[in-house]
C-alpha atoms as a PDB file:
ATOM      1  CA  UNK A   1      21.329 -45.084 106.299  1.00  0.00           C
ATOM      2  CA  UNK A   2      19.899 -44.542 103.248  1.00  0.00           C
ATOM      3  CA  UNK A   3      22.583 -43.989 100.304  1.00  0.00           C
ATOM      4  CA  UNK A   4      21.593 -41.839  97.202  1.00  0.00           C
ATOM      5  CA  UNK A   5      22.186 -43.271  93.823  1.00  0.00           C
ATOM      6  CA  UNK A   6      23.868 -41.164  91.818  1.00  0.00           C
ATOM      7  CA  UNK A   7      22.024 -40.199  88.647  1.00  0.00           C
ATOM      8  CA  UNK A   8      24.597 -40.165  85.487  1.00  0.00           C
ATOM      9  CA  UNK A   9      23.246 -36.649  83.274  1.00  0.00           C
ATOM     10  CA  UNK A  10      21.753 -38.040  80.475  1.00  0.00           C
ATOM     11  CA  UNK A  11      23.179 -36.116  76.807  1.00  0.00           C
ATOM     12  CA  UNK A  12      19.938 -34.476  74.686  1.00  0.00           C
ATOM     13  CA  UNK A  13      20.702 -34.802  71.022  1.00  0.00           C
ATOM     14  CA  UNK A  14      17.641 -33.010  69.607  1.00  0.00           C
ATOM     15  CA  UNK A  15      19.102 -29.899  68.286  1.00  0.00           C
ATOM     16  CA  UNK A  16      22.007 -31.608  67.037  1.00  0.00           C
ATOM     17  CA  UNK A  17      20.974 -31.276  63.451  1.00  0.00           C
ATOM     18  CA  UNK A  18      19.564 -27.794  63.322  1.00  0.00           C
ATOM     19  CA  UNK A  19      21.003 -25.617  60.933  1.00  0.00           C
ATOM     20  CA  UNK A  20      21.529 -28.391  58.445  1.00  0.00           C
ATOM     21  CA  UNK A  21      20.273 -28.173  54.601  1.00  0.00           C
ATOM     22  CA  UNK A  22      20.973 -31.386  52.783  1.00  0.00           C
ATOM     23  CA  UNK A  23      23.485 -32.229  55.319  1.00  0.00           C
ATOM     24  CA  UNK A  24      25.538 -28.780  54.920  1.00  0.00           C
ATOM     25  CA  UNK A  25      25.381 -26.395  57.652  1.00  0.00           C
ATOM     26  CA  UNK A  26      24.224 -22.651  57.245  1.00  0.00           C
ATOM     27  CA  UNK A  27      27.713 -21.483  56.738  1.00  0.00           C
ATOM     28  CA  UNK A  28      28.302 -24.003  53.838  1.00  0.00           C
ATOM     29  CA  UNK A  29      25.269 -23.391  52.031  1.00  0.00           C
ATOM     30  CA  UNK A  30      25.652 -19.804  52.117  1.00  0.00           C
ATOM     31  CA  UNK A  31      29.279 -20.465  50.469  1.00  0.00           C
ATOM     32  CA  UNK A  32      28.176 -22.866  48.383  1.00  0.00           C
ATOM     33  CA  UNK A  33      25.057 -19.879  47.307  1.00  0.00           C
ATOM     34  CA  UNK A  34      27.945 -17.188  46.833  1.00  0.00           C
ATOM     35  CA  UNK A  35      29.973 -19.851  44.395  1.00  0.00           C
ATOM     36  CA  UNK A  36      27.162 -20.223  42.370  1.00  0.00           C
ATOM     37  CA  UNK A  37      26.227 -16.703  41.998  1.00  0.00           C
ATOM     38  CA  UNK A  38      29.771 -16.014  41.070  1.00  0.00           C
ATOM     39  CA  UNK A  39      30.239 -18.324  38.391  1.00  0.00           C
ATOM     40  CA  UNK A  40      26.058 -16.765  36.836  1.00  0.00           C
ATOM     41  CA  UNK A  41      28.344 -13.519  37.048  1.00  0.00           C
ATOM     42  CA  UNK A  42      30.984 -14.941  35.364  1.00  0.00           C
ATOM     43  CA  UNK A  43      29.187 -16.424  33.001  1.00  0.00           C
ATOM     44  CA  UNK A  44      26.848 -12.729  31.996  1.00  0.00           C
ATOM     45  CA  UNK A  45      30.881 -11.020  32.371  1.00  0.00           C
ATOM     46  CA  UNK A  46      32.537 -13.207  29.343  1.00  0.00           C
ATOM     47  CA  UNK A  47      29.096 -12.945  27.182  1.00  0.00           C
ATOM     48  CA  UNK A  48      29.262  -9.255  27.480  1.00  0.00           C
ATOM     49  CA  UNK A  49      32.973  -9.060  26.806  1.00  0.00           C
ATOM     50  CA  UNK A  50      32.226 -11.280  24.029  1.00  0.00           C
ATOM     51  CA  UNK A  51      29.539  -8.765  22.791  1.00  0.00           C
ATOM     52  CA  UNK A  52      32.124  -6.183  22.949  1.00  0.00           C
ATOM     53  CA  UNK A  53      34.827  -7.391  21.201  1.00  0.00           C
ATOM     54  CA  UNK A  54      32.385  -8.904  18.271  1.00  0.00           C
ATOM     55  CA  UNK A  55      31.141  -4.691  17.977  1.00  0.00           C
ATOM     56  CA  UNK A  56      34.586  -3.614  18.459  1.00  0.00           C
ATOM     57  CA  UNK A  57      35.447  -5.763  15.125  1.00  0.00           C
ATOM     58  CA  UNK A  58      32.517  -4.828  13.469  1.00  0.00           C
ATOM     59  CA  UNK A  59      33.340  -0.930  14.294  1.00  0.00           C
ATOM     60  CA  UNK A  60      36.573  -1.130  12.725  1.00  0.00           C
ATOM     61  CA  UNK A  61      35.632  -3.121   9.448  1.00  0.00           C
ATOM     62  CA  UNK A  62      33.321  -0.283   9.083  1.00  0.00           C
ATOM     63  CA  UNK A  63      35.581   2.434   9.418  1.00  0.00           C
ATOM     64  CA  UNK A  64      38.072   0.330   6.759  1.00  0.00           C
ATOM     65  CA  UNK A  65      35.392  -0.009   4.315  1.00  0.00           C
ATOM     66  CA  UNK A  66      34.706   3.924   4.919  1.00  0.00           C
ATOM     67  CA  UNK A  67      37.837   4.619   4.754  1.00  0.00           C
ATOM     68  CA  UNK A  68      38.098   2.983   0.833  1.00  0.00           C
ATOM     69  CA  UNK A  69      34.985   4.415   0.010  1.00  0.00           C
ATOM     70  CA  UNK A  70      36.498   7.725   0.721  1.00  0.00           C
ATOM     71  CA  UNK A  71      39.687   7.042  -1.167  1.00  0.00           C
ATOM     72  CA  UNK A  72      37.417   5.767  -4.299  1.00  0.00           C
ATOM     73  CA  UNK A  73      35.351   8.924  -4.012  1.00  0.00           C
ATOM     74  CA  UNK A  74      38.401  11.112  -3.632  1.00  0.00           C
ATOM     75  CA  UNK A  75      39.874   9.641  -6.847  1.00  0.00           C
ATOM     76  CA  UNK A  76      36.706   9.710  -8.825  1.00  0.00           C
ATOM     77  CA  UNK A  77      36.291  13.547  -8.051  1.00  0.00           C
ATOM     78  CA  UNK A  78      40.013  13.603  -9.413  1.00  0.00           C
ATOM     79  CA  UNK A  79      39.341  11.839 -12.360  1.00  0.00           C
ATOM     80  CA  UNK A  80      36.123  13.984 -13.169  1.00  0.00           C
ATOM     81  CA  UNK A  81      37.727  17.126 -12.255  1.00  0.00           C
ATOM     82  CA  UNK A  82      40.474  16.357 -14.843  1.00  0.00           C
ATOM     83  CA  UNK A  83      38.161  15.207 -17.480  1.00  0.00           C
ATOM     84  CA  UNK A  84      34.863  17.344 -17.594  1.00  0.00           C
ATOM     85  CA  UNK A  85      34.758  20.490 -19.051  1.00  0.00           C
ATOM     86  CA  UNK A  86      33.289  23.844 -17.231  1.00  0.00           C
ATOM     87  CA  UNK A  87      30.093  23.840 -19.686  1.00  0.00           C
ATOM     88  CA  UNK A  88      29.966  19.889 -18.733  1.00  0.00           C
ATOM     89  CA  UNK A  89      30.289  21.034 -14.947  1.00  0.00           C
ATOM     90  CA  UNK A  90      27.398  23.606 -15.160  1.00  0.00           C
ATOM     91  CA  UNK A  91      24.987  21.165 -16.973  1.00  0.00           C
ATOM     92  CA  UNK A  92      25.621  18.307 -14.580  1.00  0.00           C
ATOM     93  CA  UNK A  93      25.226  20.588 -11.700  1.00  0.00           C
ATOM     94  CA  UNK A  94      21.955  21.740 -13.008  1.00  0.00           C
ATOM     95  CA  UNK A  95      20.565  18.560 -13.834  1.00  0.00           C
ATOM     96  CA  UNK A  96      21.529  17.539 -10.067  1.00  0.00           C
ATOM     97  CA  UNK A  97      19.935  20.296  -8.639  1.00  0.00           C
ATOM     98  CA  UNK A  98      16.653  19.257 -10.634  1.00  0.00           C
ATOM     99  CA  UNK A  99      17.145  15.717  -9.642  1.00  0.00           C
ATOM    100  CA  UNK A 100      17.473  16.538  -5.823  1.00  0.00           C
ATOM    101  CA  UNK A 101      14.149  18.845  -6.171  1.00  0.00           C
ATOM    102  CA  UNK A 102      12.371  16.401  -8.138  1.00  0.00           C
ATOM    103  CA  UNK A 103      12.501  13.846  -4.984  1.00  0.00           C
ATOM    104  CA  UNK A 104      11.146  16.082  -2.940  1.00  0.00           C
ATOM    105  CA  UNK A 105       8.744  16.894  -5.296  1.00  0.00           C
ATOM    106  CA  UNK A 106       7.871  12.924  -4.576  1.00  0.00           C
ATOM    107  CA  UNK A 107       8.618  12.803  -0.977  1.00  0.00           C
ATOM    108  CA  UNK A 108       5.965  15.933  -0.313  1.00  0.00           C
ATOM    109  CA  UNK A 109       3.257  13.692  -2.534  1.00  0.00           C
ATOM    110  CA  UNK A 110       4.666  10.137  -0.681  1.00  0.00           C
ATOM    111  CA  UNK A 111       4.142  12.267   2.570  1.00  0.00           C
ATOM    112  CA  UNK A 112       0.619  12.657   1.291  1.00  0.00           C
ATOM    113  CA  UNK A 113      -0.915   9.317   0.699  1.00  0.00           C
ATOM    114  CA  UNK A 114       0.298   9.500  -3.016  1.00  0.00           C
ATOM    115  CA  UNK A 115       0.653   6.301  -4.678  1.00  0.00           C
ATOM    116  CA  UNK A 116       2.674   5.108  -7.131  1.00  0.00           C
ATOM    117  CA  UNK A 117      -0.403   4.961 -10.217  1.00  0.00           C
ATOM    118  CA  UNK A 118      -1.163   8.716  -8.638  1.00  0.00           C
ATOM    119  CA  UNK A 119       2.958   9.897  -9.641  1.00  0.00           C
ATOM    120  CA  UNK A 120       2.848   7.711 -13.598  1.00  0.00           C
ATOM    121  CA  UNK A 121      -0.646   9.846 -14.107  1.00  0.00           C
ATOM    122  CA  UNK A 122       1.132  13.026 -12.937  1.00  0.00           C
ATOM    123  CA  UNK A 123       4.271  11.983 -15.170  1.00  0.00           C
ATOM    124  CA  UNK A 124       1.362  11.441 -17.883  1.00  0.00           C
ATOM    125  CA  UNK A 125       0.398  15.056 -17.358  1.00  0.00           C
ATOM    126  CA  UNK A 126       3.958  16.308 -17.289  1.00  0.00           C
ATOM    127  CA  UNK A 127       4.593  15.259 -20.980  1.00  0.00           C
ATOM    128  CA  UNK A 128       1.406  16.767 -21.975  1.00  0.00           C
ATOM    129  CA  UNK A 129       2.395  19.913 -21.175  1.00  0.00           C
ATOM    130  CA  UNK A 130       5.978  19.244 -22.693  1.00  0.00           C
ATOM    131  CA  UNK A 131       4.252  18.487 -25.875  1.00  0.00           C
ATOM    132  CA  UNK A 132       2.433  21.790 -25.805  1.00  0.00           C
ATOM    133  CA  UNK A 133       5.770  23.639 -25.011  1.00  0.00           C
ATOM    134  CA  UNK A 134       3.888  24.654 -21.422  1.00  0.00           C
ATOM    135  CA  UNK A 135       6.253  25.135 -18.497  1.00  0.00           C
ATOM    136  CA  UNK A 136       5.458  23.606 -15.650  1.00  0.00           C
ATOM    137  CA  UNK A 137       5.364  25.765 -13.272  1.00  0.00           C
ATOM    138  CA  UNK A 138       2.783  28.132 -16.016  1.00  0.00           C
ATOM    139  CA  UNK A 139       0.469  24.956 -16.398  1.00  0.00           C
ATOM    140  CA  UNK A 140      -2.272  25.861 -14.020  1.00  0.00           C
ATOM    141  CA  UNK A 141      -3.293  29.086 -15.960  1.00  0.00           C
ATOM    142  CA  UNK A 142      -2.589  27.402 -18.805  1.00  0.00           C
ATOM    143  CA  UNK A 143      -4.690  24.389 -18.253  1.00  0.00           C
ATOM    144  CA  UNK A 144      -8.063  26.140 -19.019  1.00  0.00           C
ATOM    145  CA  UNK A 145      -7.130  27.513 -22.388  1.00  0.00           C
ATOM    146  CA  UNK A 146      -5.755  24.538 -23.857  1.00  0.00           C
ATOM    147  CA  UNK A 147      -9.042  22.715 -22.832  1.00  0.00           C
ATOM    148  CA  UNK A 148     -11.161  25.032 -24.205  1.00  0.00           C
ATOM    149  CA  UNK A 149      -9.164  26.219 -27.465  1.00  0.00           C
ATOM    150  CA  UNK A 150      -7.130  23.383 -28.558  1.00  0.00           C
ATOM    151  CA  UNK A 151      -9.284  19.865 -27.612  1.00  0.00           C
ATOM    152  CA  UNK A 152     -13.002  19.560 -29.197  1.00  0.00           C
ATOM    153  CA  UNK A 153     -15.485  18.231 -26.550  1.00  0.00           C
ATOM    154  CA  UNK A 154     -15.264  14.070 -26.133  1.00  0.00           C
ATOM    155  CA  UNK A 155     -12.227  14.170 -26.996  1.00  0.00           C
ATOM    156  CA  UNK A 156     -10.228  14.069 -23.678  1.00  0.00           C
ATOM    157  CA  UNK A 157     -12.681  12.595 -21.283  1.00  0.00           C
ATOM    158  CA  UNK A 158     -11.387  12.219 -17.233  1.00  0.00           C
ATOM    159  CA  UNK A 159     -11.526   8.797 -15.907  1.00  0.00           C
ATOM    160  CA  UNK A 160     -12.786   8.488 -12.858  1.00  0.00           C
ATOM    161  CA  UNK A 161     -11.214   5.797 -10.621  1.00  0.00           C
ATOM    162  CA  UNK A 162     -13.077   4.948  -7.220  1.00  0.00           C
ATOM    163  CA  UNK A 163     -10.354   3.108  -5.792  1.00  0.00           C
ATOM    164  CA  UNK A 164      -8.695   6.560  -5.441  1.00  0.00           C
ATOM    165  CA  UNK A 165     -11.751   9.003  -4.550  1.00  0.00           C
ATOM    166  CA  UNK A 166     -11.725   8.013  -1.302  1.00  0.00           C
ATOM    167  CA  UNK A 167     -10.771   4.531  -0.447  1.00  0.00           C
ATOM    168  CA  UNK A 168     -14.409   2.918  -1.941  1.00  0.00           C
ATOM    169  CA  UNK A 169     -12.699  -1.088  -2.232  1.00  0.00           C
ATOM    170  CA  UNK A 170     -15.281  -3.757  -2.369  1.00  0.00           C
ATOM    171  CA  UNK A 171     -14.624  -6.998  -0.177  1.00  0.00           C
ATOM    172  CA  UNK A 172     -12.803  -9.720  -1.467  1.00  0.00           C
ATOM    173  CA  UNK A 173     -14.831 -11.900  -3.694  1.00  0.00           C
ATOM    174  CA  UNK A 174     -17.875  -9.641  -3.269  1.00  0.00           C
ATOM    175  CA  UNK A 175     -20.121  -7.153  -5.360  1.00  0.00           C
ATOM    176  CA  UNK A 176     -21.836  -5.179  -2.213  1.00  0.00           C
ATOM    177  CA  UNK A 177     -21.538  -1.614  -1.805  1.00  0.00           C
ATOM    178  CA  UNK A 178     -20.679  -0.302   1.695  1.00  0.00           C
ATOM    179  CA  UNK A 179     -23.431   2.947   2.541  1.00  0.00           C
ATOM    180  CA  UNK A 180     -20.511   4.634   2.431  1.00  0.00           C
ATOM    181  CA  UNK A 181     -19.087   3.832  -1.113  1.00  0.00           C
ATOM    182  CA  UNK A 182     -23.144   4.484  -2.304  1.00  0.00           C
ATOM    183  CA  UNK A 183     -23.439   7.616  -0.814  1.00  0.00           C
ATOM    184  CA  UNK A 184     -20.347   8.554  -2.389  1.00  0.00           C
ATOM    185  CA  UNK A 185     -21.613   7.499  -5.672  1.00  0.00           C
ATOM    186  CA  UNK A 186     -25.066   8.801  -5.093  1.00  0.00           C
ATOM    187  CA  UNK A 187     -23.938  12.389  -4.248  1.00  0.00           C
ATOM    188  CA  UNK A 188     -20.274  13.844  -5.466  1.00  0.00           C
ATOM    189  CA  UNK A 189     -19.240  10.805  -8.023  1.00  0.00           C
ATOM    190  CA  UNK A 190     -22.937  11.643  -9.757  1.00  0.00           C
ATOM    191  CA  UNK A 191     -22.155  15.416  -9.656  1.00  0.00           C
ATOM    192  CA  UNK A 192     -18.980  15.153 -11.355  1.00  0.00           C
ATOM    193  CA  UNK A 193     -20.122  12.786 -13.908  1.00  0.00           C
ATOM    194  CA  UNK A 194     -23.274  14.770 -14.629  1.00  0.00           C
ATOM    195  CA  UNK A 195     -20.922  17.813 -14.873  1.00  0.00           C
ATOM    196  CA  UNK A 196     -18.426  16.090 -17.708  1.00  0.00           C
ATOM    197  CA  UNK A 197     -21.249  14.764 -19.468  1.00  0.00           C
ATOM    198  CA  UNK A 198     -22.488  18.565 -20.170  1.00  0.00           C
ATOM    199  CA  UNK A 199     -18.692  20.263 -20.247  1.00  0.00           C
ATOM    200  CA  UNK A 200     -17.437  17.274 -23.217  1.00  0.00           C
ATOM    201  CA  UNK A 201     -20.936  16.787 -25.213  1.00  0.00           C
ATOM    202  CA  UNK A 202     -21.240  13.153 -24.297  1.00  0.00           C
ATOM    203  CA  UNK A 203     -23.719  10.641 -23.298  1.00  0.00           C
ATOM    204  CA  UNK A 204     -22.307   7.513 -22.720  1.00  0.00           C
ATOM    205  CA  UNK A 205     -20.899   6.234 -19.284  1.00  0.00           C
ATOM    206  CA  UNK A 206     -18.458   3.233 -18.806  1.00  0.00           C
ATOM    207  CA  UNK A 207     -18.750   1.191 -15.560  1.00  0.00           C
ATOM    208  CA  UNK A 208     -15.730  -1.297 -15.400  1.00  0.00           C
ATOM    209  CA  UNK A 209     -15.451  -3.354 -12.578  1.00  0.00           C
ATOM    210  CA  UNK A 210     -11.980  -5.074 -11.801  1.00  0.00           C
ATOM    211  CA  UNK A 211     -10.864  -7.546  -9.569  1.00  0.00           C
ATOM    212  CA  UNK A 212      -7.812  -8.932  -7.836  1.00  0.00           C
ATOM    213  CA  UNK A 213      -6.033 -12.334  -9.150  1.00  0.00           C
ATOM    214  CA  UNK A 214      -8.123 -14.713  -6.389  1.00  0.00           C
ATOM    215  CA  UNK A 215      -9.853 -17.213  -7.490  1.00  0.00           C
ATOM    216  CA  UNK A 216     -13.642 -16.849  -7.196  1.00  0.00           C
ATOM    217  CA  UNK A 217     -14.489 -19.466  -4.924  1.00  0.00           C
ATOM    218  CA  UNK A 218     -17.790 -20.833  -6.495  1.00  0.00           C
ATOM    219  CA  UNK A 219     -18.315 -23.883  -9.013  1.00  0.00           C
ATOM    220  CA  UNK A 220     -21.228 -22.532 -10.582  1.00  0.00           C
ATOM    221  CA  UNK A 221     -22.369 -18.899 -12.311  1.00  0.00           C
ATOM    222  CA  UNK A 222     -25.803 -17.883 -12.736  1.00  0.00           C
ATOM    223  CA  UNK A 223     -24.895 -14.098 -14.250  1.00  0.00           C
ATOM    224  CA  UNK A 224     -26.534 -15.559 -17.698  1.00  0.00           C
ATOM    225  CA  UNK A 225     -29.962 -16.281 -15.765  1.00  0.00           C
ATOM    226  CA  UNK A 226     -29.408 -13.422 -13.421  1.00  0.00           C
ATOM    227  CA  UNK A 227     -27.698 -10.123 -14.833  1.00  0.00           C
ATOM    228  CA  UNK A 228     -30.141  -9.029 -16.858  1.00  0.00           C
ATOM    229  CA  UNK A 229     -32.753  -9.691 -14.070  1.00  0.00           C
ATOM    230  CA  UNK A 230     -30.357  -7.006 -11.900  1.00  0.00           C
ATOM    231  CA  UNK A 231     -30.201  -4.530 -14.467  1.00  0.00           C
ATOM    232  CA  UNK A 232     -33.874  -4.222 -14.726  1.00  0.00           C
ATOM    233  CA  UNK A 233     -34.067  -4.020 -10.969  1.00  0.00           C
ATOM    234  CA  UNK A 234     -36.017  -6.522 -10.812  1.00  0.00           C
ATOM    235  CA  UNK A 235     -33.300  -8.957  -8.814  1.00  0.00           C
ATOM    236  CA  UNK A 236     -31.004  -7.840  -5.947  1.00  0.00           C
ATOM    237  CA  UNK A 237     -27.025  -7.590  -6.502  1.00  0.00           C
ATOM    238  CA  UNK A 238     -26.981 -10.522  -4.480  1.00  0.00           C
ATOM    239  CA  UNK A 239     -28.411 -12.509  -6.513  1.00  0.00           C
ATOM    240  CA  UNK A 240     -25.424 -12.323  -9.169  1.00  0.00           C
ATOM    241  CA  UNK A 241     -23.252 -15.667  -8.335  1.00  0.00           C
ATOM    242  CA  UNK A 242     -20.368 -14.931 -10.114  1.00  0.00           C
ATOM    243  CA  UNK A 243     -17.962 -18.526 -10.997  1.00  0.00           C
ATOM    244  CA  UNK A 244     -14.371 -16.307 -12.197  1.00  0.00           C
ATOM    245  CA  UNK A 245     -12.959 -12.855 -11.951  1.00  0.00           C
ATOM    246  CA  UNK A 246     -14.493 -11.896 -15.228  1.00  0.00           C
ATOM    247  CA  UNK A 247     -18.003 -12.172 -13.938  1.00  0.00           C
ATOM    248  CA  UNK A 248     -17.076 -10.652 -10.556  1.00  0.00           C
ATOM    249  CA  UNK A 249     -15.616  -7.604 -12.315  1.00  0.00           C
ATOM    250  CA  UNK A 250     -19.357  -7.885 -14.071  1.00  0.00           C
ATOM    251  CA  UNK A 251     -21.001  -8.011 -10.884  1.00  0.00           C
ATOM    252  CA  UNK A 252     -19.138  -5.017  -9.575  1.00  0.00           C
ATOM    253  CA  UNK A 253     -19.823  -2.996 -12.348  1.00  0.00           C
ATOM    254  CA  UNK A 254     -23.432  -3.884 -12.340  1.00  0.00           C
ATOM    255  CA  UNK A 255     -23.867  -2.557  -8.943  1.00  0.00           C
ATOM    256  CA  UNK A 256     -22.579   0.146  -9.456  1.00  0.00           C
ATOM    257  CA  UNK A 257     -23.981   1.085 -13.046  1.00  0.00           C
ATOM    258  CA  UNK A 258     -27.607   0.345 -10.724  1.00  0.00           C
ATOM    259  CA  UNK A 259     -26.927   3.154  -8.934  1.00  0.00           C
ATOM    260  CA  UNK A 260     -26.251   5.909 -11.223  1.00  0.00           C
ATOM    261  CA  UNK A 261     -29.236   5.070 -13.426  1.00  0.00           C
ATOM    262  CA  UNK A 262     -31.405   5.785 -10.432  1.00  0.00           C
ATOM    263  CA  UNK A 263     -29.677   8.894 -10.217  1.00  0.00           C
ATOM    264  CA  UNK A 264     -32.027  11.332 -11.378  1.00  0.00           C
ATOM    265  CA  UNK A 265     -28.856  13.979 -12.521  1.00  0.00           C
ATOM    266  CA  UNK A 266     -28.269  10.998 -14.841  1.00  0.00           C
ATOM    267  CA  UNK A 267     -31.575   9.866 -16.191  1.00  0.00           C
ATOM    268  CA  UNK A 268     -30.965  10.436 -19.882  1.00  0.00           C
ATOM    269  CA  UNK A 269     -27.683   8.762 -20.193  1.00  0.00           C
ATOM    270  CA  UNK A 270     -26.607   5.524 -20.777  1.00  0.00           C
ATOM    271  CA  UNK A 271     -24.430   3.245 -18.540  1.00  0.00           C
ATOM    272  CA  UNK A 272     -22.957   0.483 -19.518  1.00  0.00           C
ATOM    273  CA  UNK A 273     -21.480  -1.945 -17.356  1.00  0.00           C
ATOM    274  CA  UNK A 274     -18.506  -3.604 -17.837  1.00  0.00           C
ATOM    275  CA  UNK A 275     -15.484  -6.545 -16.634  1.00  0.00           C
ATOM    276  CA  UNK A 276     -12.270  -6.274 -16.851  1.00  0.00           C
ATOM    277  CA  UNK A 277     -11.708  -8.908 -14.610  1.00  0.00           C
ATOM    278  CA  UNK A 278      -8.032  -9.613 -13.253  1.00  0.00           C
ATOM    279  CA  UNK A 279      -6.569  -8.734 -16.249  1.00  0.00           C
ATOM    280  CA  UNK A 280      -5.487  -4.611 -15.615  1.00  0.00           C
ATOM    281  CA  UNK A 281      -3.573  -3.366 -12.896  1.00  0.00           C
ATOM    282  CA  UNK A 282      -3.804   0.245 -11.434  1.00  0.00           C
ATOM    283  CA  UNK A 283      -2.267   2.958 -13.732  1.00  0.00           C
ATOM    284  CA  UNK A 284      -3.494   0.957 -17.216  1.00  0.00           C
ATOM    285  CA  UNK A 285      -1.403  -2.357 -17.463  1.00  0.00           C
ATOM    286  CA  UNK A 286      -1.898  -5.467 -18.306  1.00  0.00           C
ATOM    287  CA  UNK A 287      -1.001  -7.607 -15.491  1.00  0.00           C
ATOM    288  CA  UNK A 288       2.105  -9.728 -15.027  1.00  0.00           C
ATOM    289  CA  UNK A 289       0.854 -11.877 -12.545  1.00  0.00           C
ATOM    290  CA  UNK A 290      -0.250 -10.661  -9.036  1.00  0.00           C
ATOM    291  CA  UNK A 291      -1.334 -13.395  -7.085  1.00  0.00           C
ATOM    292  CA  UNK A 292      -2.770 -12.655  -3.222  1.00  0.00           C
ATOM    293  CA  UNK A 293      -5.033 -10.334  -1.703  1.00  0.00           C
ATOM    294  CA  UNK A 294      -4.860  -6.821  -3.462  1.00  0.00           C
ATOM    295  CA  UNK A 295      -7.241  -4.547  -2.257  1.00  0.00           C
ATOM    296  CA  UNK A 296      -6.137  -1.725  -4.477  1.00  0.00           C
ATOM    297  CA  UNK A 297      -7.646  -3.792  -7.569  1.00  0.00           C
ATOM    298  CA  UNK A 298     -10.752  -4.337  -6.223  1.00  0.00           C
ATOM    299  CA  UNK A 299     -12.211  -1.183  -7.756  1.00  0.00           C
ATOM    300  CA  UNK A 300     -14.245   0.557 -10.560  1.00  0.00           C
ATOM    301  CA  UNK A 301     -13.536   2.495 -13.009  1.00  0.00           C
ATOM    302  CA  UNK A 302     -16.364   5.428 -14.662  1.00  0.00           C
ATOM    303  CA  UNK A 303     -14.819   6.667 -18.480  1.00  0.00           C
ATOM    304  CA  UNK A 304     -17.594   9.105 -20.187  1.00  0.00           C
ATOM    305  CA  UNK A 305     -17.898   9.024 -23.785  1.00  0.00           C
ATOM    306  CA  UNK A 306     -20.305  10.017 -27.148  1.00  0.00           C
ATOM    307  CA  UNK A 307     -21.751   7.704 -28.709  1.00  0.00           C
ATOM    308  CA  UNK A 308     -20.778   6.080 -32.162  1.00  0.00           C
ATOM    309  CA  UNK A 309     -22.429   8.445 -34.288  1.00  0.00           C
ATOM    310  CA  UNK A 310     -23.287   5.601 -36.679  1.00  0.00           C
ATOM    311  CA  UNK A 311     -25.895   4.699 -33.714  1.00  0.00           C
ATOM    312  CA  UNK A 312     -27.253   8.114 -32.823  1.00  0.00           C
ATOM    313  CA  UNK A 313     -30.964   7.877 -32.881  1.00  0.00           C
END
């Protein structure tokens, strides 16, 4: 008789340690994920209340401060109403209503690409007309009568400043004229000059040439060799190495002076170019000191005038 051995199950362990994640079940990691998110919540919860409470504060030392600004203002319009007369009253009143139409008088130019140089010239023109007893708002028809019965010809020549016709800056440390800033000068800034020369009875045109406060970035100058060479056309602009600001201003002027000579609208005229170097700031001041990169005082300058009449031919 055969027996059977009996055959003791044998225990599998191999998916004993599914589910585990750095020896924590799924259940505990999933806890251990929700306590972590709740303290980043936390956390983002006291910085926010923190936020609040810092604007809350601010709010109120605000409204304190507004408050005593209202009190002073309450008692200043107490003390003013008990000290200035009615006439006072009406005069102050006027002059605030000028004031408050005045700035936006300069807002409306501001909005307009007006720059400061552009509102001291206008000022300029303002006390002209107070010194001829003109009204302001009568100048325009006025304008034409006082140039042609009370100033002689060449006596009141325009300046005409190519930084503000137009934008015409040259490059920083350079003489070059952009097509654009010769056409210019070629074309309108010819006509205009041509037409003061005949309307004030003068022959003489002014080139300046001005410069920001940068140094010049060149050891050596050759505008004694050169700038006569340039005038006379026979030498380029380029060739004009200029050492400071003075001869840079030079250099500017000199190309620019070139042009209008070969304008024929301009042929019996003389131009004479000229530096001013670093030295004059926009609106006719001597500069402070302006270090940097100013584009605005990289321009030229055309004044029209008669000649000395101790050297008339």
């Amino acid at each position: 008789m055969v027996t059977r051995a009996e055959v003791s199950p044998k225990l599998e362990h191999k998916g004993y340690n599914r589910g585990l994640i750095l020896g924590l079940t799924m259940a505990e990691s999933m806890l251990l994920l929700v306590f972590c998110l709740l303290l980043v919540a936390a956390a983002m919860i006291t910085a926010e209340r923190r936020h609040r409470v810092n604007a809350e504060q601010r709010l109120v030392r605000l409204e304190q401060q507004n408050k005593e600004l209202s009190a002073q203002l309450v008692e200043a319009q107490g003390k003013l109403a008990g000290t200035i007369t009615s006439a006072d009253r009406a005069k102050f009143e006027s002059e605030w209503r000028e004031l408050v139409s005045t700035r936006q008088v300069i807002d409306r130019l501001k909005m307009n690409d007006a720059s400061p140089a552009d509102l001291e010239k206008l000022a300029a023109v303002s006390k002209v007309f107070a010194r001829n007893n003109v009204p302001l708002d009568q100048a325009p028809g006025k304008l034409e009568e006082m140039l042609k019965g009370n100033i002689q010809p060449h006596e009141w020549p325009p300046i005409i400043n190519l930084s503000e016709a137009g934008g015409y800056y040259f490059t920083s440390g350079s003489a070059a004229l952009t097509p654009a800033f010769e056409s210019k000068l070629e074309t309108s800034i010819a006509d205009q000059i041509a037409d003061n020369l005949e309307r004030y009875k003068v022959d003489v045109v002014e080139v300046i040439g001005h410069t920001d406060e940068q140094r010049v970035a060149r050891s050596t100058s050759n505008l004694d060799d050169a700038s006569i060479g340039v005038i006379d056309g026979r030498l380029p602009v380029e060739a004009l190495q200029p050492a400071d600001n003075a001869g840079l201003g030079l250099a500017r002027a000199i190309a620019v002076a070139n042009v209008l000579k070969a304008n024929a609208k301009l042929k019996d005229v003389t131009v004479l170019p000229m530096s001013a170097a670093q030295l004059v700031v926009p609106g006719d001041k001597l500069t402070a000191g302006q270090a940097g990169d100013v584009q605005e005082r990289r321009r030229i300058e055309i004044r029209i005038r008669r000649r000395a009449e101790s050297l008339q031919p």
